[in-house]
N, C-alpha and C. Protein backbone atom coordinates (compact mmCIF):
# COMPACT_ATOMS: atom_id res chain seq x y z
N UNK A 1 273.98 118.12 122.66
CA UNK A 1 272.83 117.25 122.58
C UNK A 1 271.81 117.59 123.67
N UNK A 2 272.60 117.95 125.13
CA UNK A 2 271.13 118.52 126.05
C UNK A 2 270.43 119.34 125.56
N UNK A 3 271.01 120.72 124.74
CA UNK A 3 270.17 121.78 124.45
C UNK A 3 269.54 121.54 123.36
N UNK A 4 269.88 120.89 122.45
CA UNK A 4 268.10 120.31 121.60
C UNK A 4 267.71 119.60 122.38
N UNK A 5 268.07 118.12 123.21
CA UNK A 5 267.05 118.00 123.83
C UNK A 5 265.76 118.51 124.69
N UNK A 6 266.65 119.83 125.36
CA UNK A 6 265.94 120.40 126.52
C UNK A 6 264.95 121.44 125.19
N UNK A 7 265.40 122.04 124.05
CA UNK A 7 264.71 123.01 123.37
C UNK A 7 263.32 122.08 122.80
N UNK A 8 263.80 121.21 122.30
CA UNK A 8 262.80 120.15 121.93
C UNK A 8 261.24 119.17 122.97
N UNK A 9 261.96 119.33 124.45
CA UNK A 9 261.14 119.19 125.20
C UNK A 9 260.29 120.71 126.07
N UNK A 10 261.41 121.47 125.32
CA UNK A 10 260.60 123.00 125.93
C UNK A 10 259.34 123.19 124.40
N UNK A 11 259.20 122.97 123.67
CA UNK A 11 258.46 123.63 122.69
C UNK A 11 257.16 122.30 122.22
N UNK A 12 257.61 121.02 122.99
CA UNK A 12 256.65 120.15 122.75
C UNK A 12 255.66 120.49 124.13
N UNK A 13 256.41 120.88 125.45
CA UNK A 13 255.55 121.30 126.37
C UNK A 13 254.65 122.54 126.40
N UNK A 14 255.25 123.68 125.33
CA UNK A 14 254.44 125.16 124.77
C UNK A 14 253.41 124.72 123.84
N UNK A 15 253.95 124.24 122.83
CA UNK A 15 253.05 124.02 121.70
C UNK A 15 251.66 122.75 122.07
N UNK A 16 252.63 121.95 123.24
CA UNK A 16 251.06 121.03 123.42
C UNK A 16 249.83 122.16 124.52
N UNK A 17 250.06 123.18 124.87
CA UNK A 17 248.56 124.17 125.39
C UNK A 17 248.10 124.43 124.49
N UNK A 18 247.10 125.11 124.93
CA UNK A 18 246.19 125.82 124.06
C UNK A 18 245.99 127.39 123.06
N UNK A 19 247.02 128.09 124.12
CA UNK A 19 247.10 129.25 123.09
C UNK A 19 248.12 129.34 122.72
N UNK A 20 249.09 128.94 122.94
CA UNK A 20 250.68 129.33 122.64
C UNK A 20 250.30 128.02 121.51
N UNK A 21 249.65 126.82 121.42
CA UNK A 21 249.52 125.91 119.94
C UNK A 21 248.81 126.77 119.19
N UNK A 22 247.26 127.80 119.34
CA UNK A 22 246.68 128.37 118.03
C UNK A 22 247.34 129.31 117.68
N UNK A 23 248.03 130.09 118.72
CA UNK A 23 249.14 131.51 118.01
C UNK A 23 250.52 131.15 118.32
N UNK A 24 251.00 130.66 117.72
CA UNK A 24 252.57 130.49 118.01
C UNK A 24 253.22 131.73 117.74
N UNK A 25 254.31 131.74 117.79
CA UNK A 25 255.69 132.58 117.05
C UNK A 25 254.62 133.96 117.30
N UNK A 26 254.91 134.67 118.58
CA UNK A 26 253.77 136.04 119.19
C UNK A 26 254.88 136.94 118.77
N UNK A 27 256.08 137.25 118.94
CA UNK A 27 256.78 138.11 118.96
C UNK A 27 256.98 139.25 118.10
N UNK A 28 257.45 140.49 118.45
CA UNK A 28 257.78 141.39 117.84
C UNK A 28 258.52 141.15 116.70
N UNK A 29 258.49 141.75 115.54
CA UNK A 29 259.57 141.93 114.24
C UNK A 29 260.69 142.19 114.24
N UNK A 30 261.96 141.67 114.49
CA UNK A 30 263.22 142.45 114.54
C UNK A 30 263.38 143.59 113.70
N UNK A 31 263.91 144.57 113.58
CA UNK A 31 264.54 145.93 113.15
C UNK A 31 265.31 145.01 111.71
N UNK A 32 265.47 145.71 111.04
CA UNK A 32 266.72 145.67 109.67
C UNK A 32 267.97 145.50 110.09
N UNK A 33 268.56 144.86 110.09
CA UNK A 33 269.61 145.05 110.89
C UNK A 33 270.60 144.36 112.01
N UNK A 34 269.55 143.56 112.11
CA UNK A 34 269.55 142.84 114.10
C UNK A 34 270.03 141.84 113.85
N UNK A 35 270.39 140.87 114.29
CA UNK A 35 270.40 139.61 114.59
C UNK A 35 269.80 139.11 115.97
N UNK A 36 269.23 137.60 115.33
CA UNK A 36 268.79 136.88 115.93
C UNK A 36 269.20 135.48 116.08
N UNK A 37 269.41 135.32 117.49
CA UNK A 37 270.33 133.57 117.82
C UNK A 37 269.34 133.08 118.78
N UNK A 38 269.07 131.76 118.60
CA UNK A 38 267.74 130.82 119.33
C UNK A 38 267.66 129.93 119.11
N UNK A 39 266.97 128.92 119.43
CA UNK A 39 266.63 127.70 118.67
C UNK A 39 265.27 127.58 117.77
N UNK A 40 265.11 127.10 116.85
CA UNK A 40 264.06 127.15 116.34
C UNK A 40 263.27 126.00 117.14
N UNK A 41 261.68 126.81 117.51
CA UNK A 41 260.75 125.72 117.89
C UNK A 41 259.47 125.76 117.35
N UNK A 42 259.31 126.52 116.00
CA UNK A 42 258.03 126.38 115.85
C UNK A 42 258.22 126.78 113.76
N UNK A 43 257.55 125.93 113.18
CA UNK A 43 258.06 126.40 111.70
C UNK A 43 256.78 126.80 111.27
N UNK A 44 256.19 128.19 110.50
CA UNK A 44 254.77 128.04 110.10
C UNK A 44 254.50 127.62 108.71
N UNK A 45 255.74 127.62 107.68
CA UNK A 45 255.42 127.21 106.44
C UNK A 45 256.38 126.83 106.01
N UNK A 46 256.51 126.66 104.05
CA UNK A 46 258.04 125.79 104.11
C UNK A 46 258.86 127.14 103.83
N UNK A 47 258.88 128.35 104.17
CA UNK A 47 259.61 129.69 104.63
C UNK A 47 259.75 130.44 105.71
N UNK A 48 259.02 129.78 106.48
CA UNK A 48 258.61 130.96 107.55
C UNK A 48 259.04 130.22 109.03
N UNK A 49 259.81 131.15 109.76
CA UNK A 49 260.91 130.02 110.89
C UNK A 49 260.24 131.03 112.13
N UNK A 50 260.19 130.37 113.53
CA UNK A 50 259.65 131.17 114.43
C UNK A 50 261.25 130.65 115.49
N UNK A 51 261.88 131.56 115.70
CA UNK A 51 263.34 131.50 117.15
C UNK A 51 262.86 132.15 117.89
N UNK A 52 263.03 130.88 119.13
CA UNK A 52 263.23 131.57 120.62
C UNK A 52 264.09 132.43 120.73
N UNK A 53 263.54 133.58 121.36
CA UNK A 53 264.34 134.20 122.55
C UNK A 53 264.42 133.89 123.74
N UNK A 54 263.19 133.35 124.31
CA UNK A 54 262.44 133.10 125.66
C UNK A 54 261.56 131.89 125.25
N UNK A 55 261.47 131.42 126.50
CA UNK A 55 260.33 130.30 126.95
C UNK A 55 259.00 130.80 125.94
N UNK A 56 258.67 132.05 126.10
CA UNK A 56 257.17 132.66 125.66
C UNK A 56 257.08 132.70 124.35
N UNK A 57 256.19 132.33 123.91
CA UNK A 57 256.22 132.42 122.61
C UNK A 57 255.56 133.81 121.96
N UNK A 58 255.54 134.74 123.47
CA UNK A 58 255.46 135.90 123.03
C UNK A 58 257.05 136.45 122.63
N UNK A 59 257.61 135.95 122.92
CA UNK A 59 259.22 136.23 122.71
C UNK A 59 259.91 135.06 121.40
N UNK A 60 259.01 134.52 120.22
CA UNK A 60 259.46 133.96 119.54
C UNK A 60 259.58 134.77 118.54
N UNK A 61 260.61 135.13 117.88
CA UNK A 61 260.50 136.04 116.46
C UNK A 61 260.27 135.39 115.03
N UNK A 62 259.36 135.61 114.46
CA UNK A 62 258.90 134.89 113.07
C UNK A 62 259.84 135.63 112.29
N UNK A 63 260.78 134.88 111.60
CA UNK A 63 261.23 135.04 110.34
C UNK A 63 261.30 134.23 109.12
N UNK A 64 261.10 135.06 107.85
CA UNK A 64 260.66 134.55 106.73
C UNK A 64 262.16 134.26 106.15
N UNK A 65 262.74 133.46 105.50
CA UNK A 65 263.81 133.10 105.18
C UNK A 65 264.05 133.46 103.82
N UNK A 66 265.19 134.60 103.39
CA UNK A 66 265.23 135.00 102.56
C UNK A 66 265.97 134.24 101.03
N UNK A 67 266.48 133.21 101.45
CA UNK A 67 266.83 131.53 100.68
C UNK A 67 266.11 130.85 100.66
N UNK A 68 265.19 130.67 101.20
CA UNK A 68 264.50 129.31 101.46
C UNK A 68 264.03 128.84 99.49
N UNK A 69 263.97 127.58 99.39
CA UNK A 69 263.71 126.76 98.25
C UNK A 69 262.41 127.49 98.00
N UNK A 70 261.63 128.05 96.62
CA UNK A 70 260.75 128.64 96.51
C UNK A 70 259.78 126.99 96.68
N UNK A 71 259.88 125.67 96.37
CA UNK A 71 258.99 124.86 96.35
C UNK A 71 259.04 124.20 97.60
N UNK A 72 259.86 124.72 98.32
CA UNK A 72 260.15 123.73 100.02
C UNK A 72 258.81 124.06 100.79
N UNK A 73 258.60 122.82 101.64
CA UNK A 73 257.80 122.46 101.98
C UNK A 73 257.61 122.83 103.42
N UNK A 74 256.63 122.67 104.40
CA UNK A 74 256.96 122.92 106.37
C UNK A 74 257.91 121.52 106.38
N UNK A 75 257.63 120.80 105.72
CA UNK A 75 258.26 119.00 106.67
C UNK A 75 259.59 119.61 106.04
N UNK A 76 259.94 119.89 104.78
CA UNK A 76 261.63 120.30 105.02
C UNK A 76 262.45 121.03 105.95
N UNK A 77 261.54 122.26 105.71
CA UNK A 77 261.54 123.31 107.04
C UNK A 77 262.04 122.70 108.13
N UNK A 78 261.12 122.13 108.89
CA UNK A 78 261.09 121.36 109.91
C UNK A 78 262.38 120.23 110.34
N UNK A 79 262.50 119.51 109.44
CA UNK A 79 263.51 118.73 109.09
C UNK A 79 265.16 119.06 108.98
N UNK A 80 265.18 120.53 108.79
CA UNK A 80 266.36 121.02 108.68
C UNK A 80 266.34 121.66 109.67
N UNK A 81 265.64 122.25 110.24
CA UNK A 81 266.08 123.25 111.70
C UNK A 81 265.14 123.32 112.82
N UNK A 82 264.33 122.47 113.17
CA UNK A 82 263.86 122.97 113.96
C UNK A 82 264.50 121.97 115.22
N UNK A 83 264.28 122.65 116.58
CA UNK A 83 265.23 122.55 117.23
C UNK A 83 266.54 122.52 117.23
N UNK A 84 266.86 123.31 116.42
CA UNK A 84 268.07 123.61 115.88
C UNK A 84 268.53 125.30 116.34
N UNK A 85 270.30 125.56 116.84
CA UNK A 85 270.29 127.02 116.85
C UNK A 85 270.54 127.54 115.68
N UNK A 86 269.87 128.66 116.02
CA UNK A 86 270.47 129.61 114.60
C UNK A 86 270.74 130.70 114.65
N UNK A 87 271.45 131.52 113.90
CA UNK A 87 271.81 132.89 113.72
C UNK A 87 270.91 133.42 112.85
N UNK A 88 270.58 134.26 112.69
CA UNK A 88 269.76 134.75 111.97
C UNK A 88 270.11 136.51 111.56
N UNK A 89 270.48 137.21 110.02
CA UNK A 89 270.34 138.47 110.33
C UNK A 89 269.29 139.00 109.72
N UNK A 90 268.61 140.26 109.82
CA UNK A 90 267.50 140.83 109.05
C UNK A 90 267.66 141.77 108.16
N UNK A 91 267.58 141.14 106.98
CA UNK A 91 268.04 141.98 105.80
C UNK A 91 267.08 142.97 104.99
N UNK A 92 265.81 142.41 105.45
CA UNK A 92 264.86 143.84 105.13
C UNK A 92 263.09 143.04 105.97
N UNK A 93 262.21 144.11 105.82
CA UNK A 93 261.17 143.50 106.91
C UNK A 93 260.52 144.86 106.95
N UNK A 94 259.02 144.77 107.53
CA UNK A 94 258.02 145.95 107.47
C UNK A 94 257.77 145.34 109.00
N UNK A 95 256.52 146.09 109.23
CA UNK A 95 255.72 145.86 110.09
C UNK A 95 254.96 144.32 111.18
N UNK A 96 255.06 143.40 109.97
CA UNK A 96 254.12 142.13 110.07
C UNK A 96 255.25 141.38 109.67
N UNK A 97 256.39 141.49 109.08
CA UNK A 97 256.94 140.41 108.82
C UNK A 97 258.66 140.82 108.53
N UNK A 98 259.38 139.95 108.82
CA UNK A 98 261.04 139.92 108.77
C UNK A 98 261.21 139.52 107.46
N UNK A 99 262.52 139.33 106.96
CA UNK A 99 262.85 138.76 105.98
C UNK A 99 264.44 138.06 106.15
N UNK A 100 265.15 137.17 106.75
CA UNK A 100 266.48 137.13 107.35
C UNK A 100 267.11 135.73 106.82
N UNK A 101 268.65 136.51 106.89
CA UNK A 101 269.33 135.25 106.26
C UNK A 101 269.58 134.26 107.20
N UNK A 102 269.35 133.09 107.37
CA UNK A 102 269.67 132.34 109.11
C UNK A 102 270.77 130.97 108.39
N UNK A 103 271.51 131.07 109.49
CA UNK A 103 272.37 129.80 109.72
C UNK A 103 272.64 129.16 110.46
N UNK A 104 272.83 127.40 110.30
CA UNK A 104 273.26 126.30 111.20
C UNK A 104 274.94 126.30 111.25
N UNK A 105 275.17 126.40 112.27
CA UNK A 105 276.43 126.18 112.83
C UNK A 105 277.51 126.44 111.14
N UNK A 106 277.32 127.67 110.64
CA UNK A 106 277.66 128.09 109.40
C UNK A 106 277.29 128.09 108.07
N UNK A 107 276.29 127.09 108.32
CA UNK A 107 276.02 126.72 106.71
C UNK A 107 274.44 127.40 107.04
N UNK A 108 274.23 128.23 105.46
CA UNK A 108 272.91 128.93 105.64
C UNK A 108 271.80 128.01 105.44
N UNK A 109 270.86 128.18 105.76
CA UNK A 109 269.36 127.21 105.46
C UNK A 109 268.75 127.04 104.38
N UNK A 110 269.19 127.97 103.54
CA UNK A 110 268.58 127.58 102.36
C UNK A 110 269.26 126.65 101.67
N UNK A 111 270.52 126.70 101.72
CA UNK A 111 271.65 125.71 101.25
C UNK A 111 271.15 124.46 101.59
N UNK A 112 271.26 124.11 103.21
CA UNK A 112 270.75 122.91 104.07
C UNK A 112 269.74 122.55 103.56
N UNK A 113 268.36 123.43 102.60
CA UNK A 113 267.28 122.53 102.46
C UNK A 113 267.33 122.25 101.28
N UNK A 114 268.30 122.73 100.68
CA UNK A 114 268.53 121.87 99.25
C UNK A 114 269.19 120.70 98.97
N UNK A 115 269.54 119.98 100.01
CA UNK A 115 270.25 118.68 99.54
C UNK A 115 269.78 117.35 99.72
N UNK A 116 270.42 116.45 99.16
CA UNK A 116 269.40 115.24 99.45
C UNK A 116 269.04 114.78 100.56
N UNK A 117 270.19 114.87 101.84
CA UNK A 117 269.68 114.37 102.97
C UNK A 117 268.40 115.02 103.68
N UNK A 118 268.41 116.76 103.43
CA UNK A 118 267.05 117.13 103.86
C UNK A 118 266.00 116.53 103.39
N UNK A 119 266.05 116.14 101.91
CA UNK A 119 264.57 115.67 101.22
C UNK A 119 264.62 114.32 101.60
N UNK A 120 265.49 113.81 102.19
CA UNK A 120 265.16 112.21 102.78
C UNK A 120 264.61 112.36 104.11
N UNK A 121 265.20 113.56 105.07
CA UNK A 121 264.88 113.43 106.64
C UNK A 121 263.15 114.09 106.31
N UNK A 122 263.06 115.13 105.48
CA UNK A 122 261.92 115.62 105.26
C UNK A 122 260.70 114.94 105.46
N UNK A 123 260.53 113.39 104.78
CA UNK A 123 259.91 112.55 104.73
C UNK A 123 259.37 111.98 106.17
N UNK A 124 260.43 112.05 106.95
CA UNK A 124 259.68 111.46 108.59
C UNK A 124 258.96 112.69 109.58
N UNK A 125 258.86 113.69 108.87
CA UNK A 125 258.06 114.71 109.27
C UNK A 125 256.53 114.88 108.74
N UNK A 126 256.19 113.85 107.47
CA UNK A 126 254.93 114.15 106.90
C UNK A 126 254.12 113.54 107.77
């Protein structure tokens, strides 16, 4: 419970400035291959997940979730993982963008945003 708390008060203190709020999730693309473990602190769409590595959100890696619900929303997104850790691996990705399978404490995310309790918690995010 400290480390979402503390991840949750680290990314409300990043995201409330000024440039790390207009450019979030700065980081490099992971490789094919990699994995990635962090907490999520920043979601840009209802696919697209930004994990810490670091405080910087030049060190946040944007990944696009290769499950994610094609109609899910950011507030689901959001609702299911953010401040949340995750694993993450990268199963294919170019230049500008990842593509990775990520999971909560085993269960993958796309799974997690398909069930009813996400589309109920979803709701206190709109």
């Amino acid at each position: 419970m400290k480390r979402v708390l503390a991840s949750v008060t680290l990314a409300a203190a990043l995201l409330g400035g000024g440039s790390a709020a207009a450019t979030p999730c700065r980081g490099d693309v992971p490789p094919v291959g990699s994995t990635v473990r962090g907490p999520v602190l920043h979601v840009l769409d209802g696919q697209t997940l930004c994990v810490a590595l670091s405080p910087s959100p030049t060190d946040w890696a944007p990944l696009r979730l290769a499950d994610a619900p094609p109609a899910g929303t950011r507030s689901l997104l959001m609702a299911v993982t953010f401040a949340q850790d995750v694993d993450c691996t990268v199963v294919e990705g170019e230049a500008a963008e990842a593509v990775a399978v990520c999971a909560i404490r085993g269960r993958r995310i796309g799974e997690l945003a398909r069930s009813p309790q996400a589309a109920r918690r979803a709701k206190a995010w709109r």
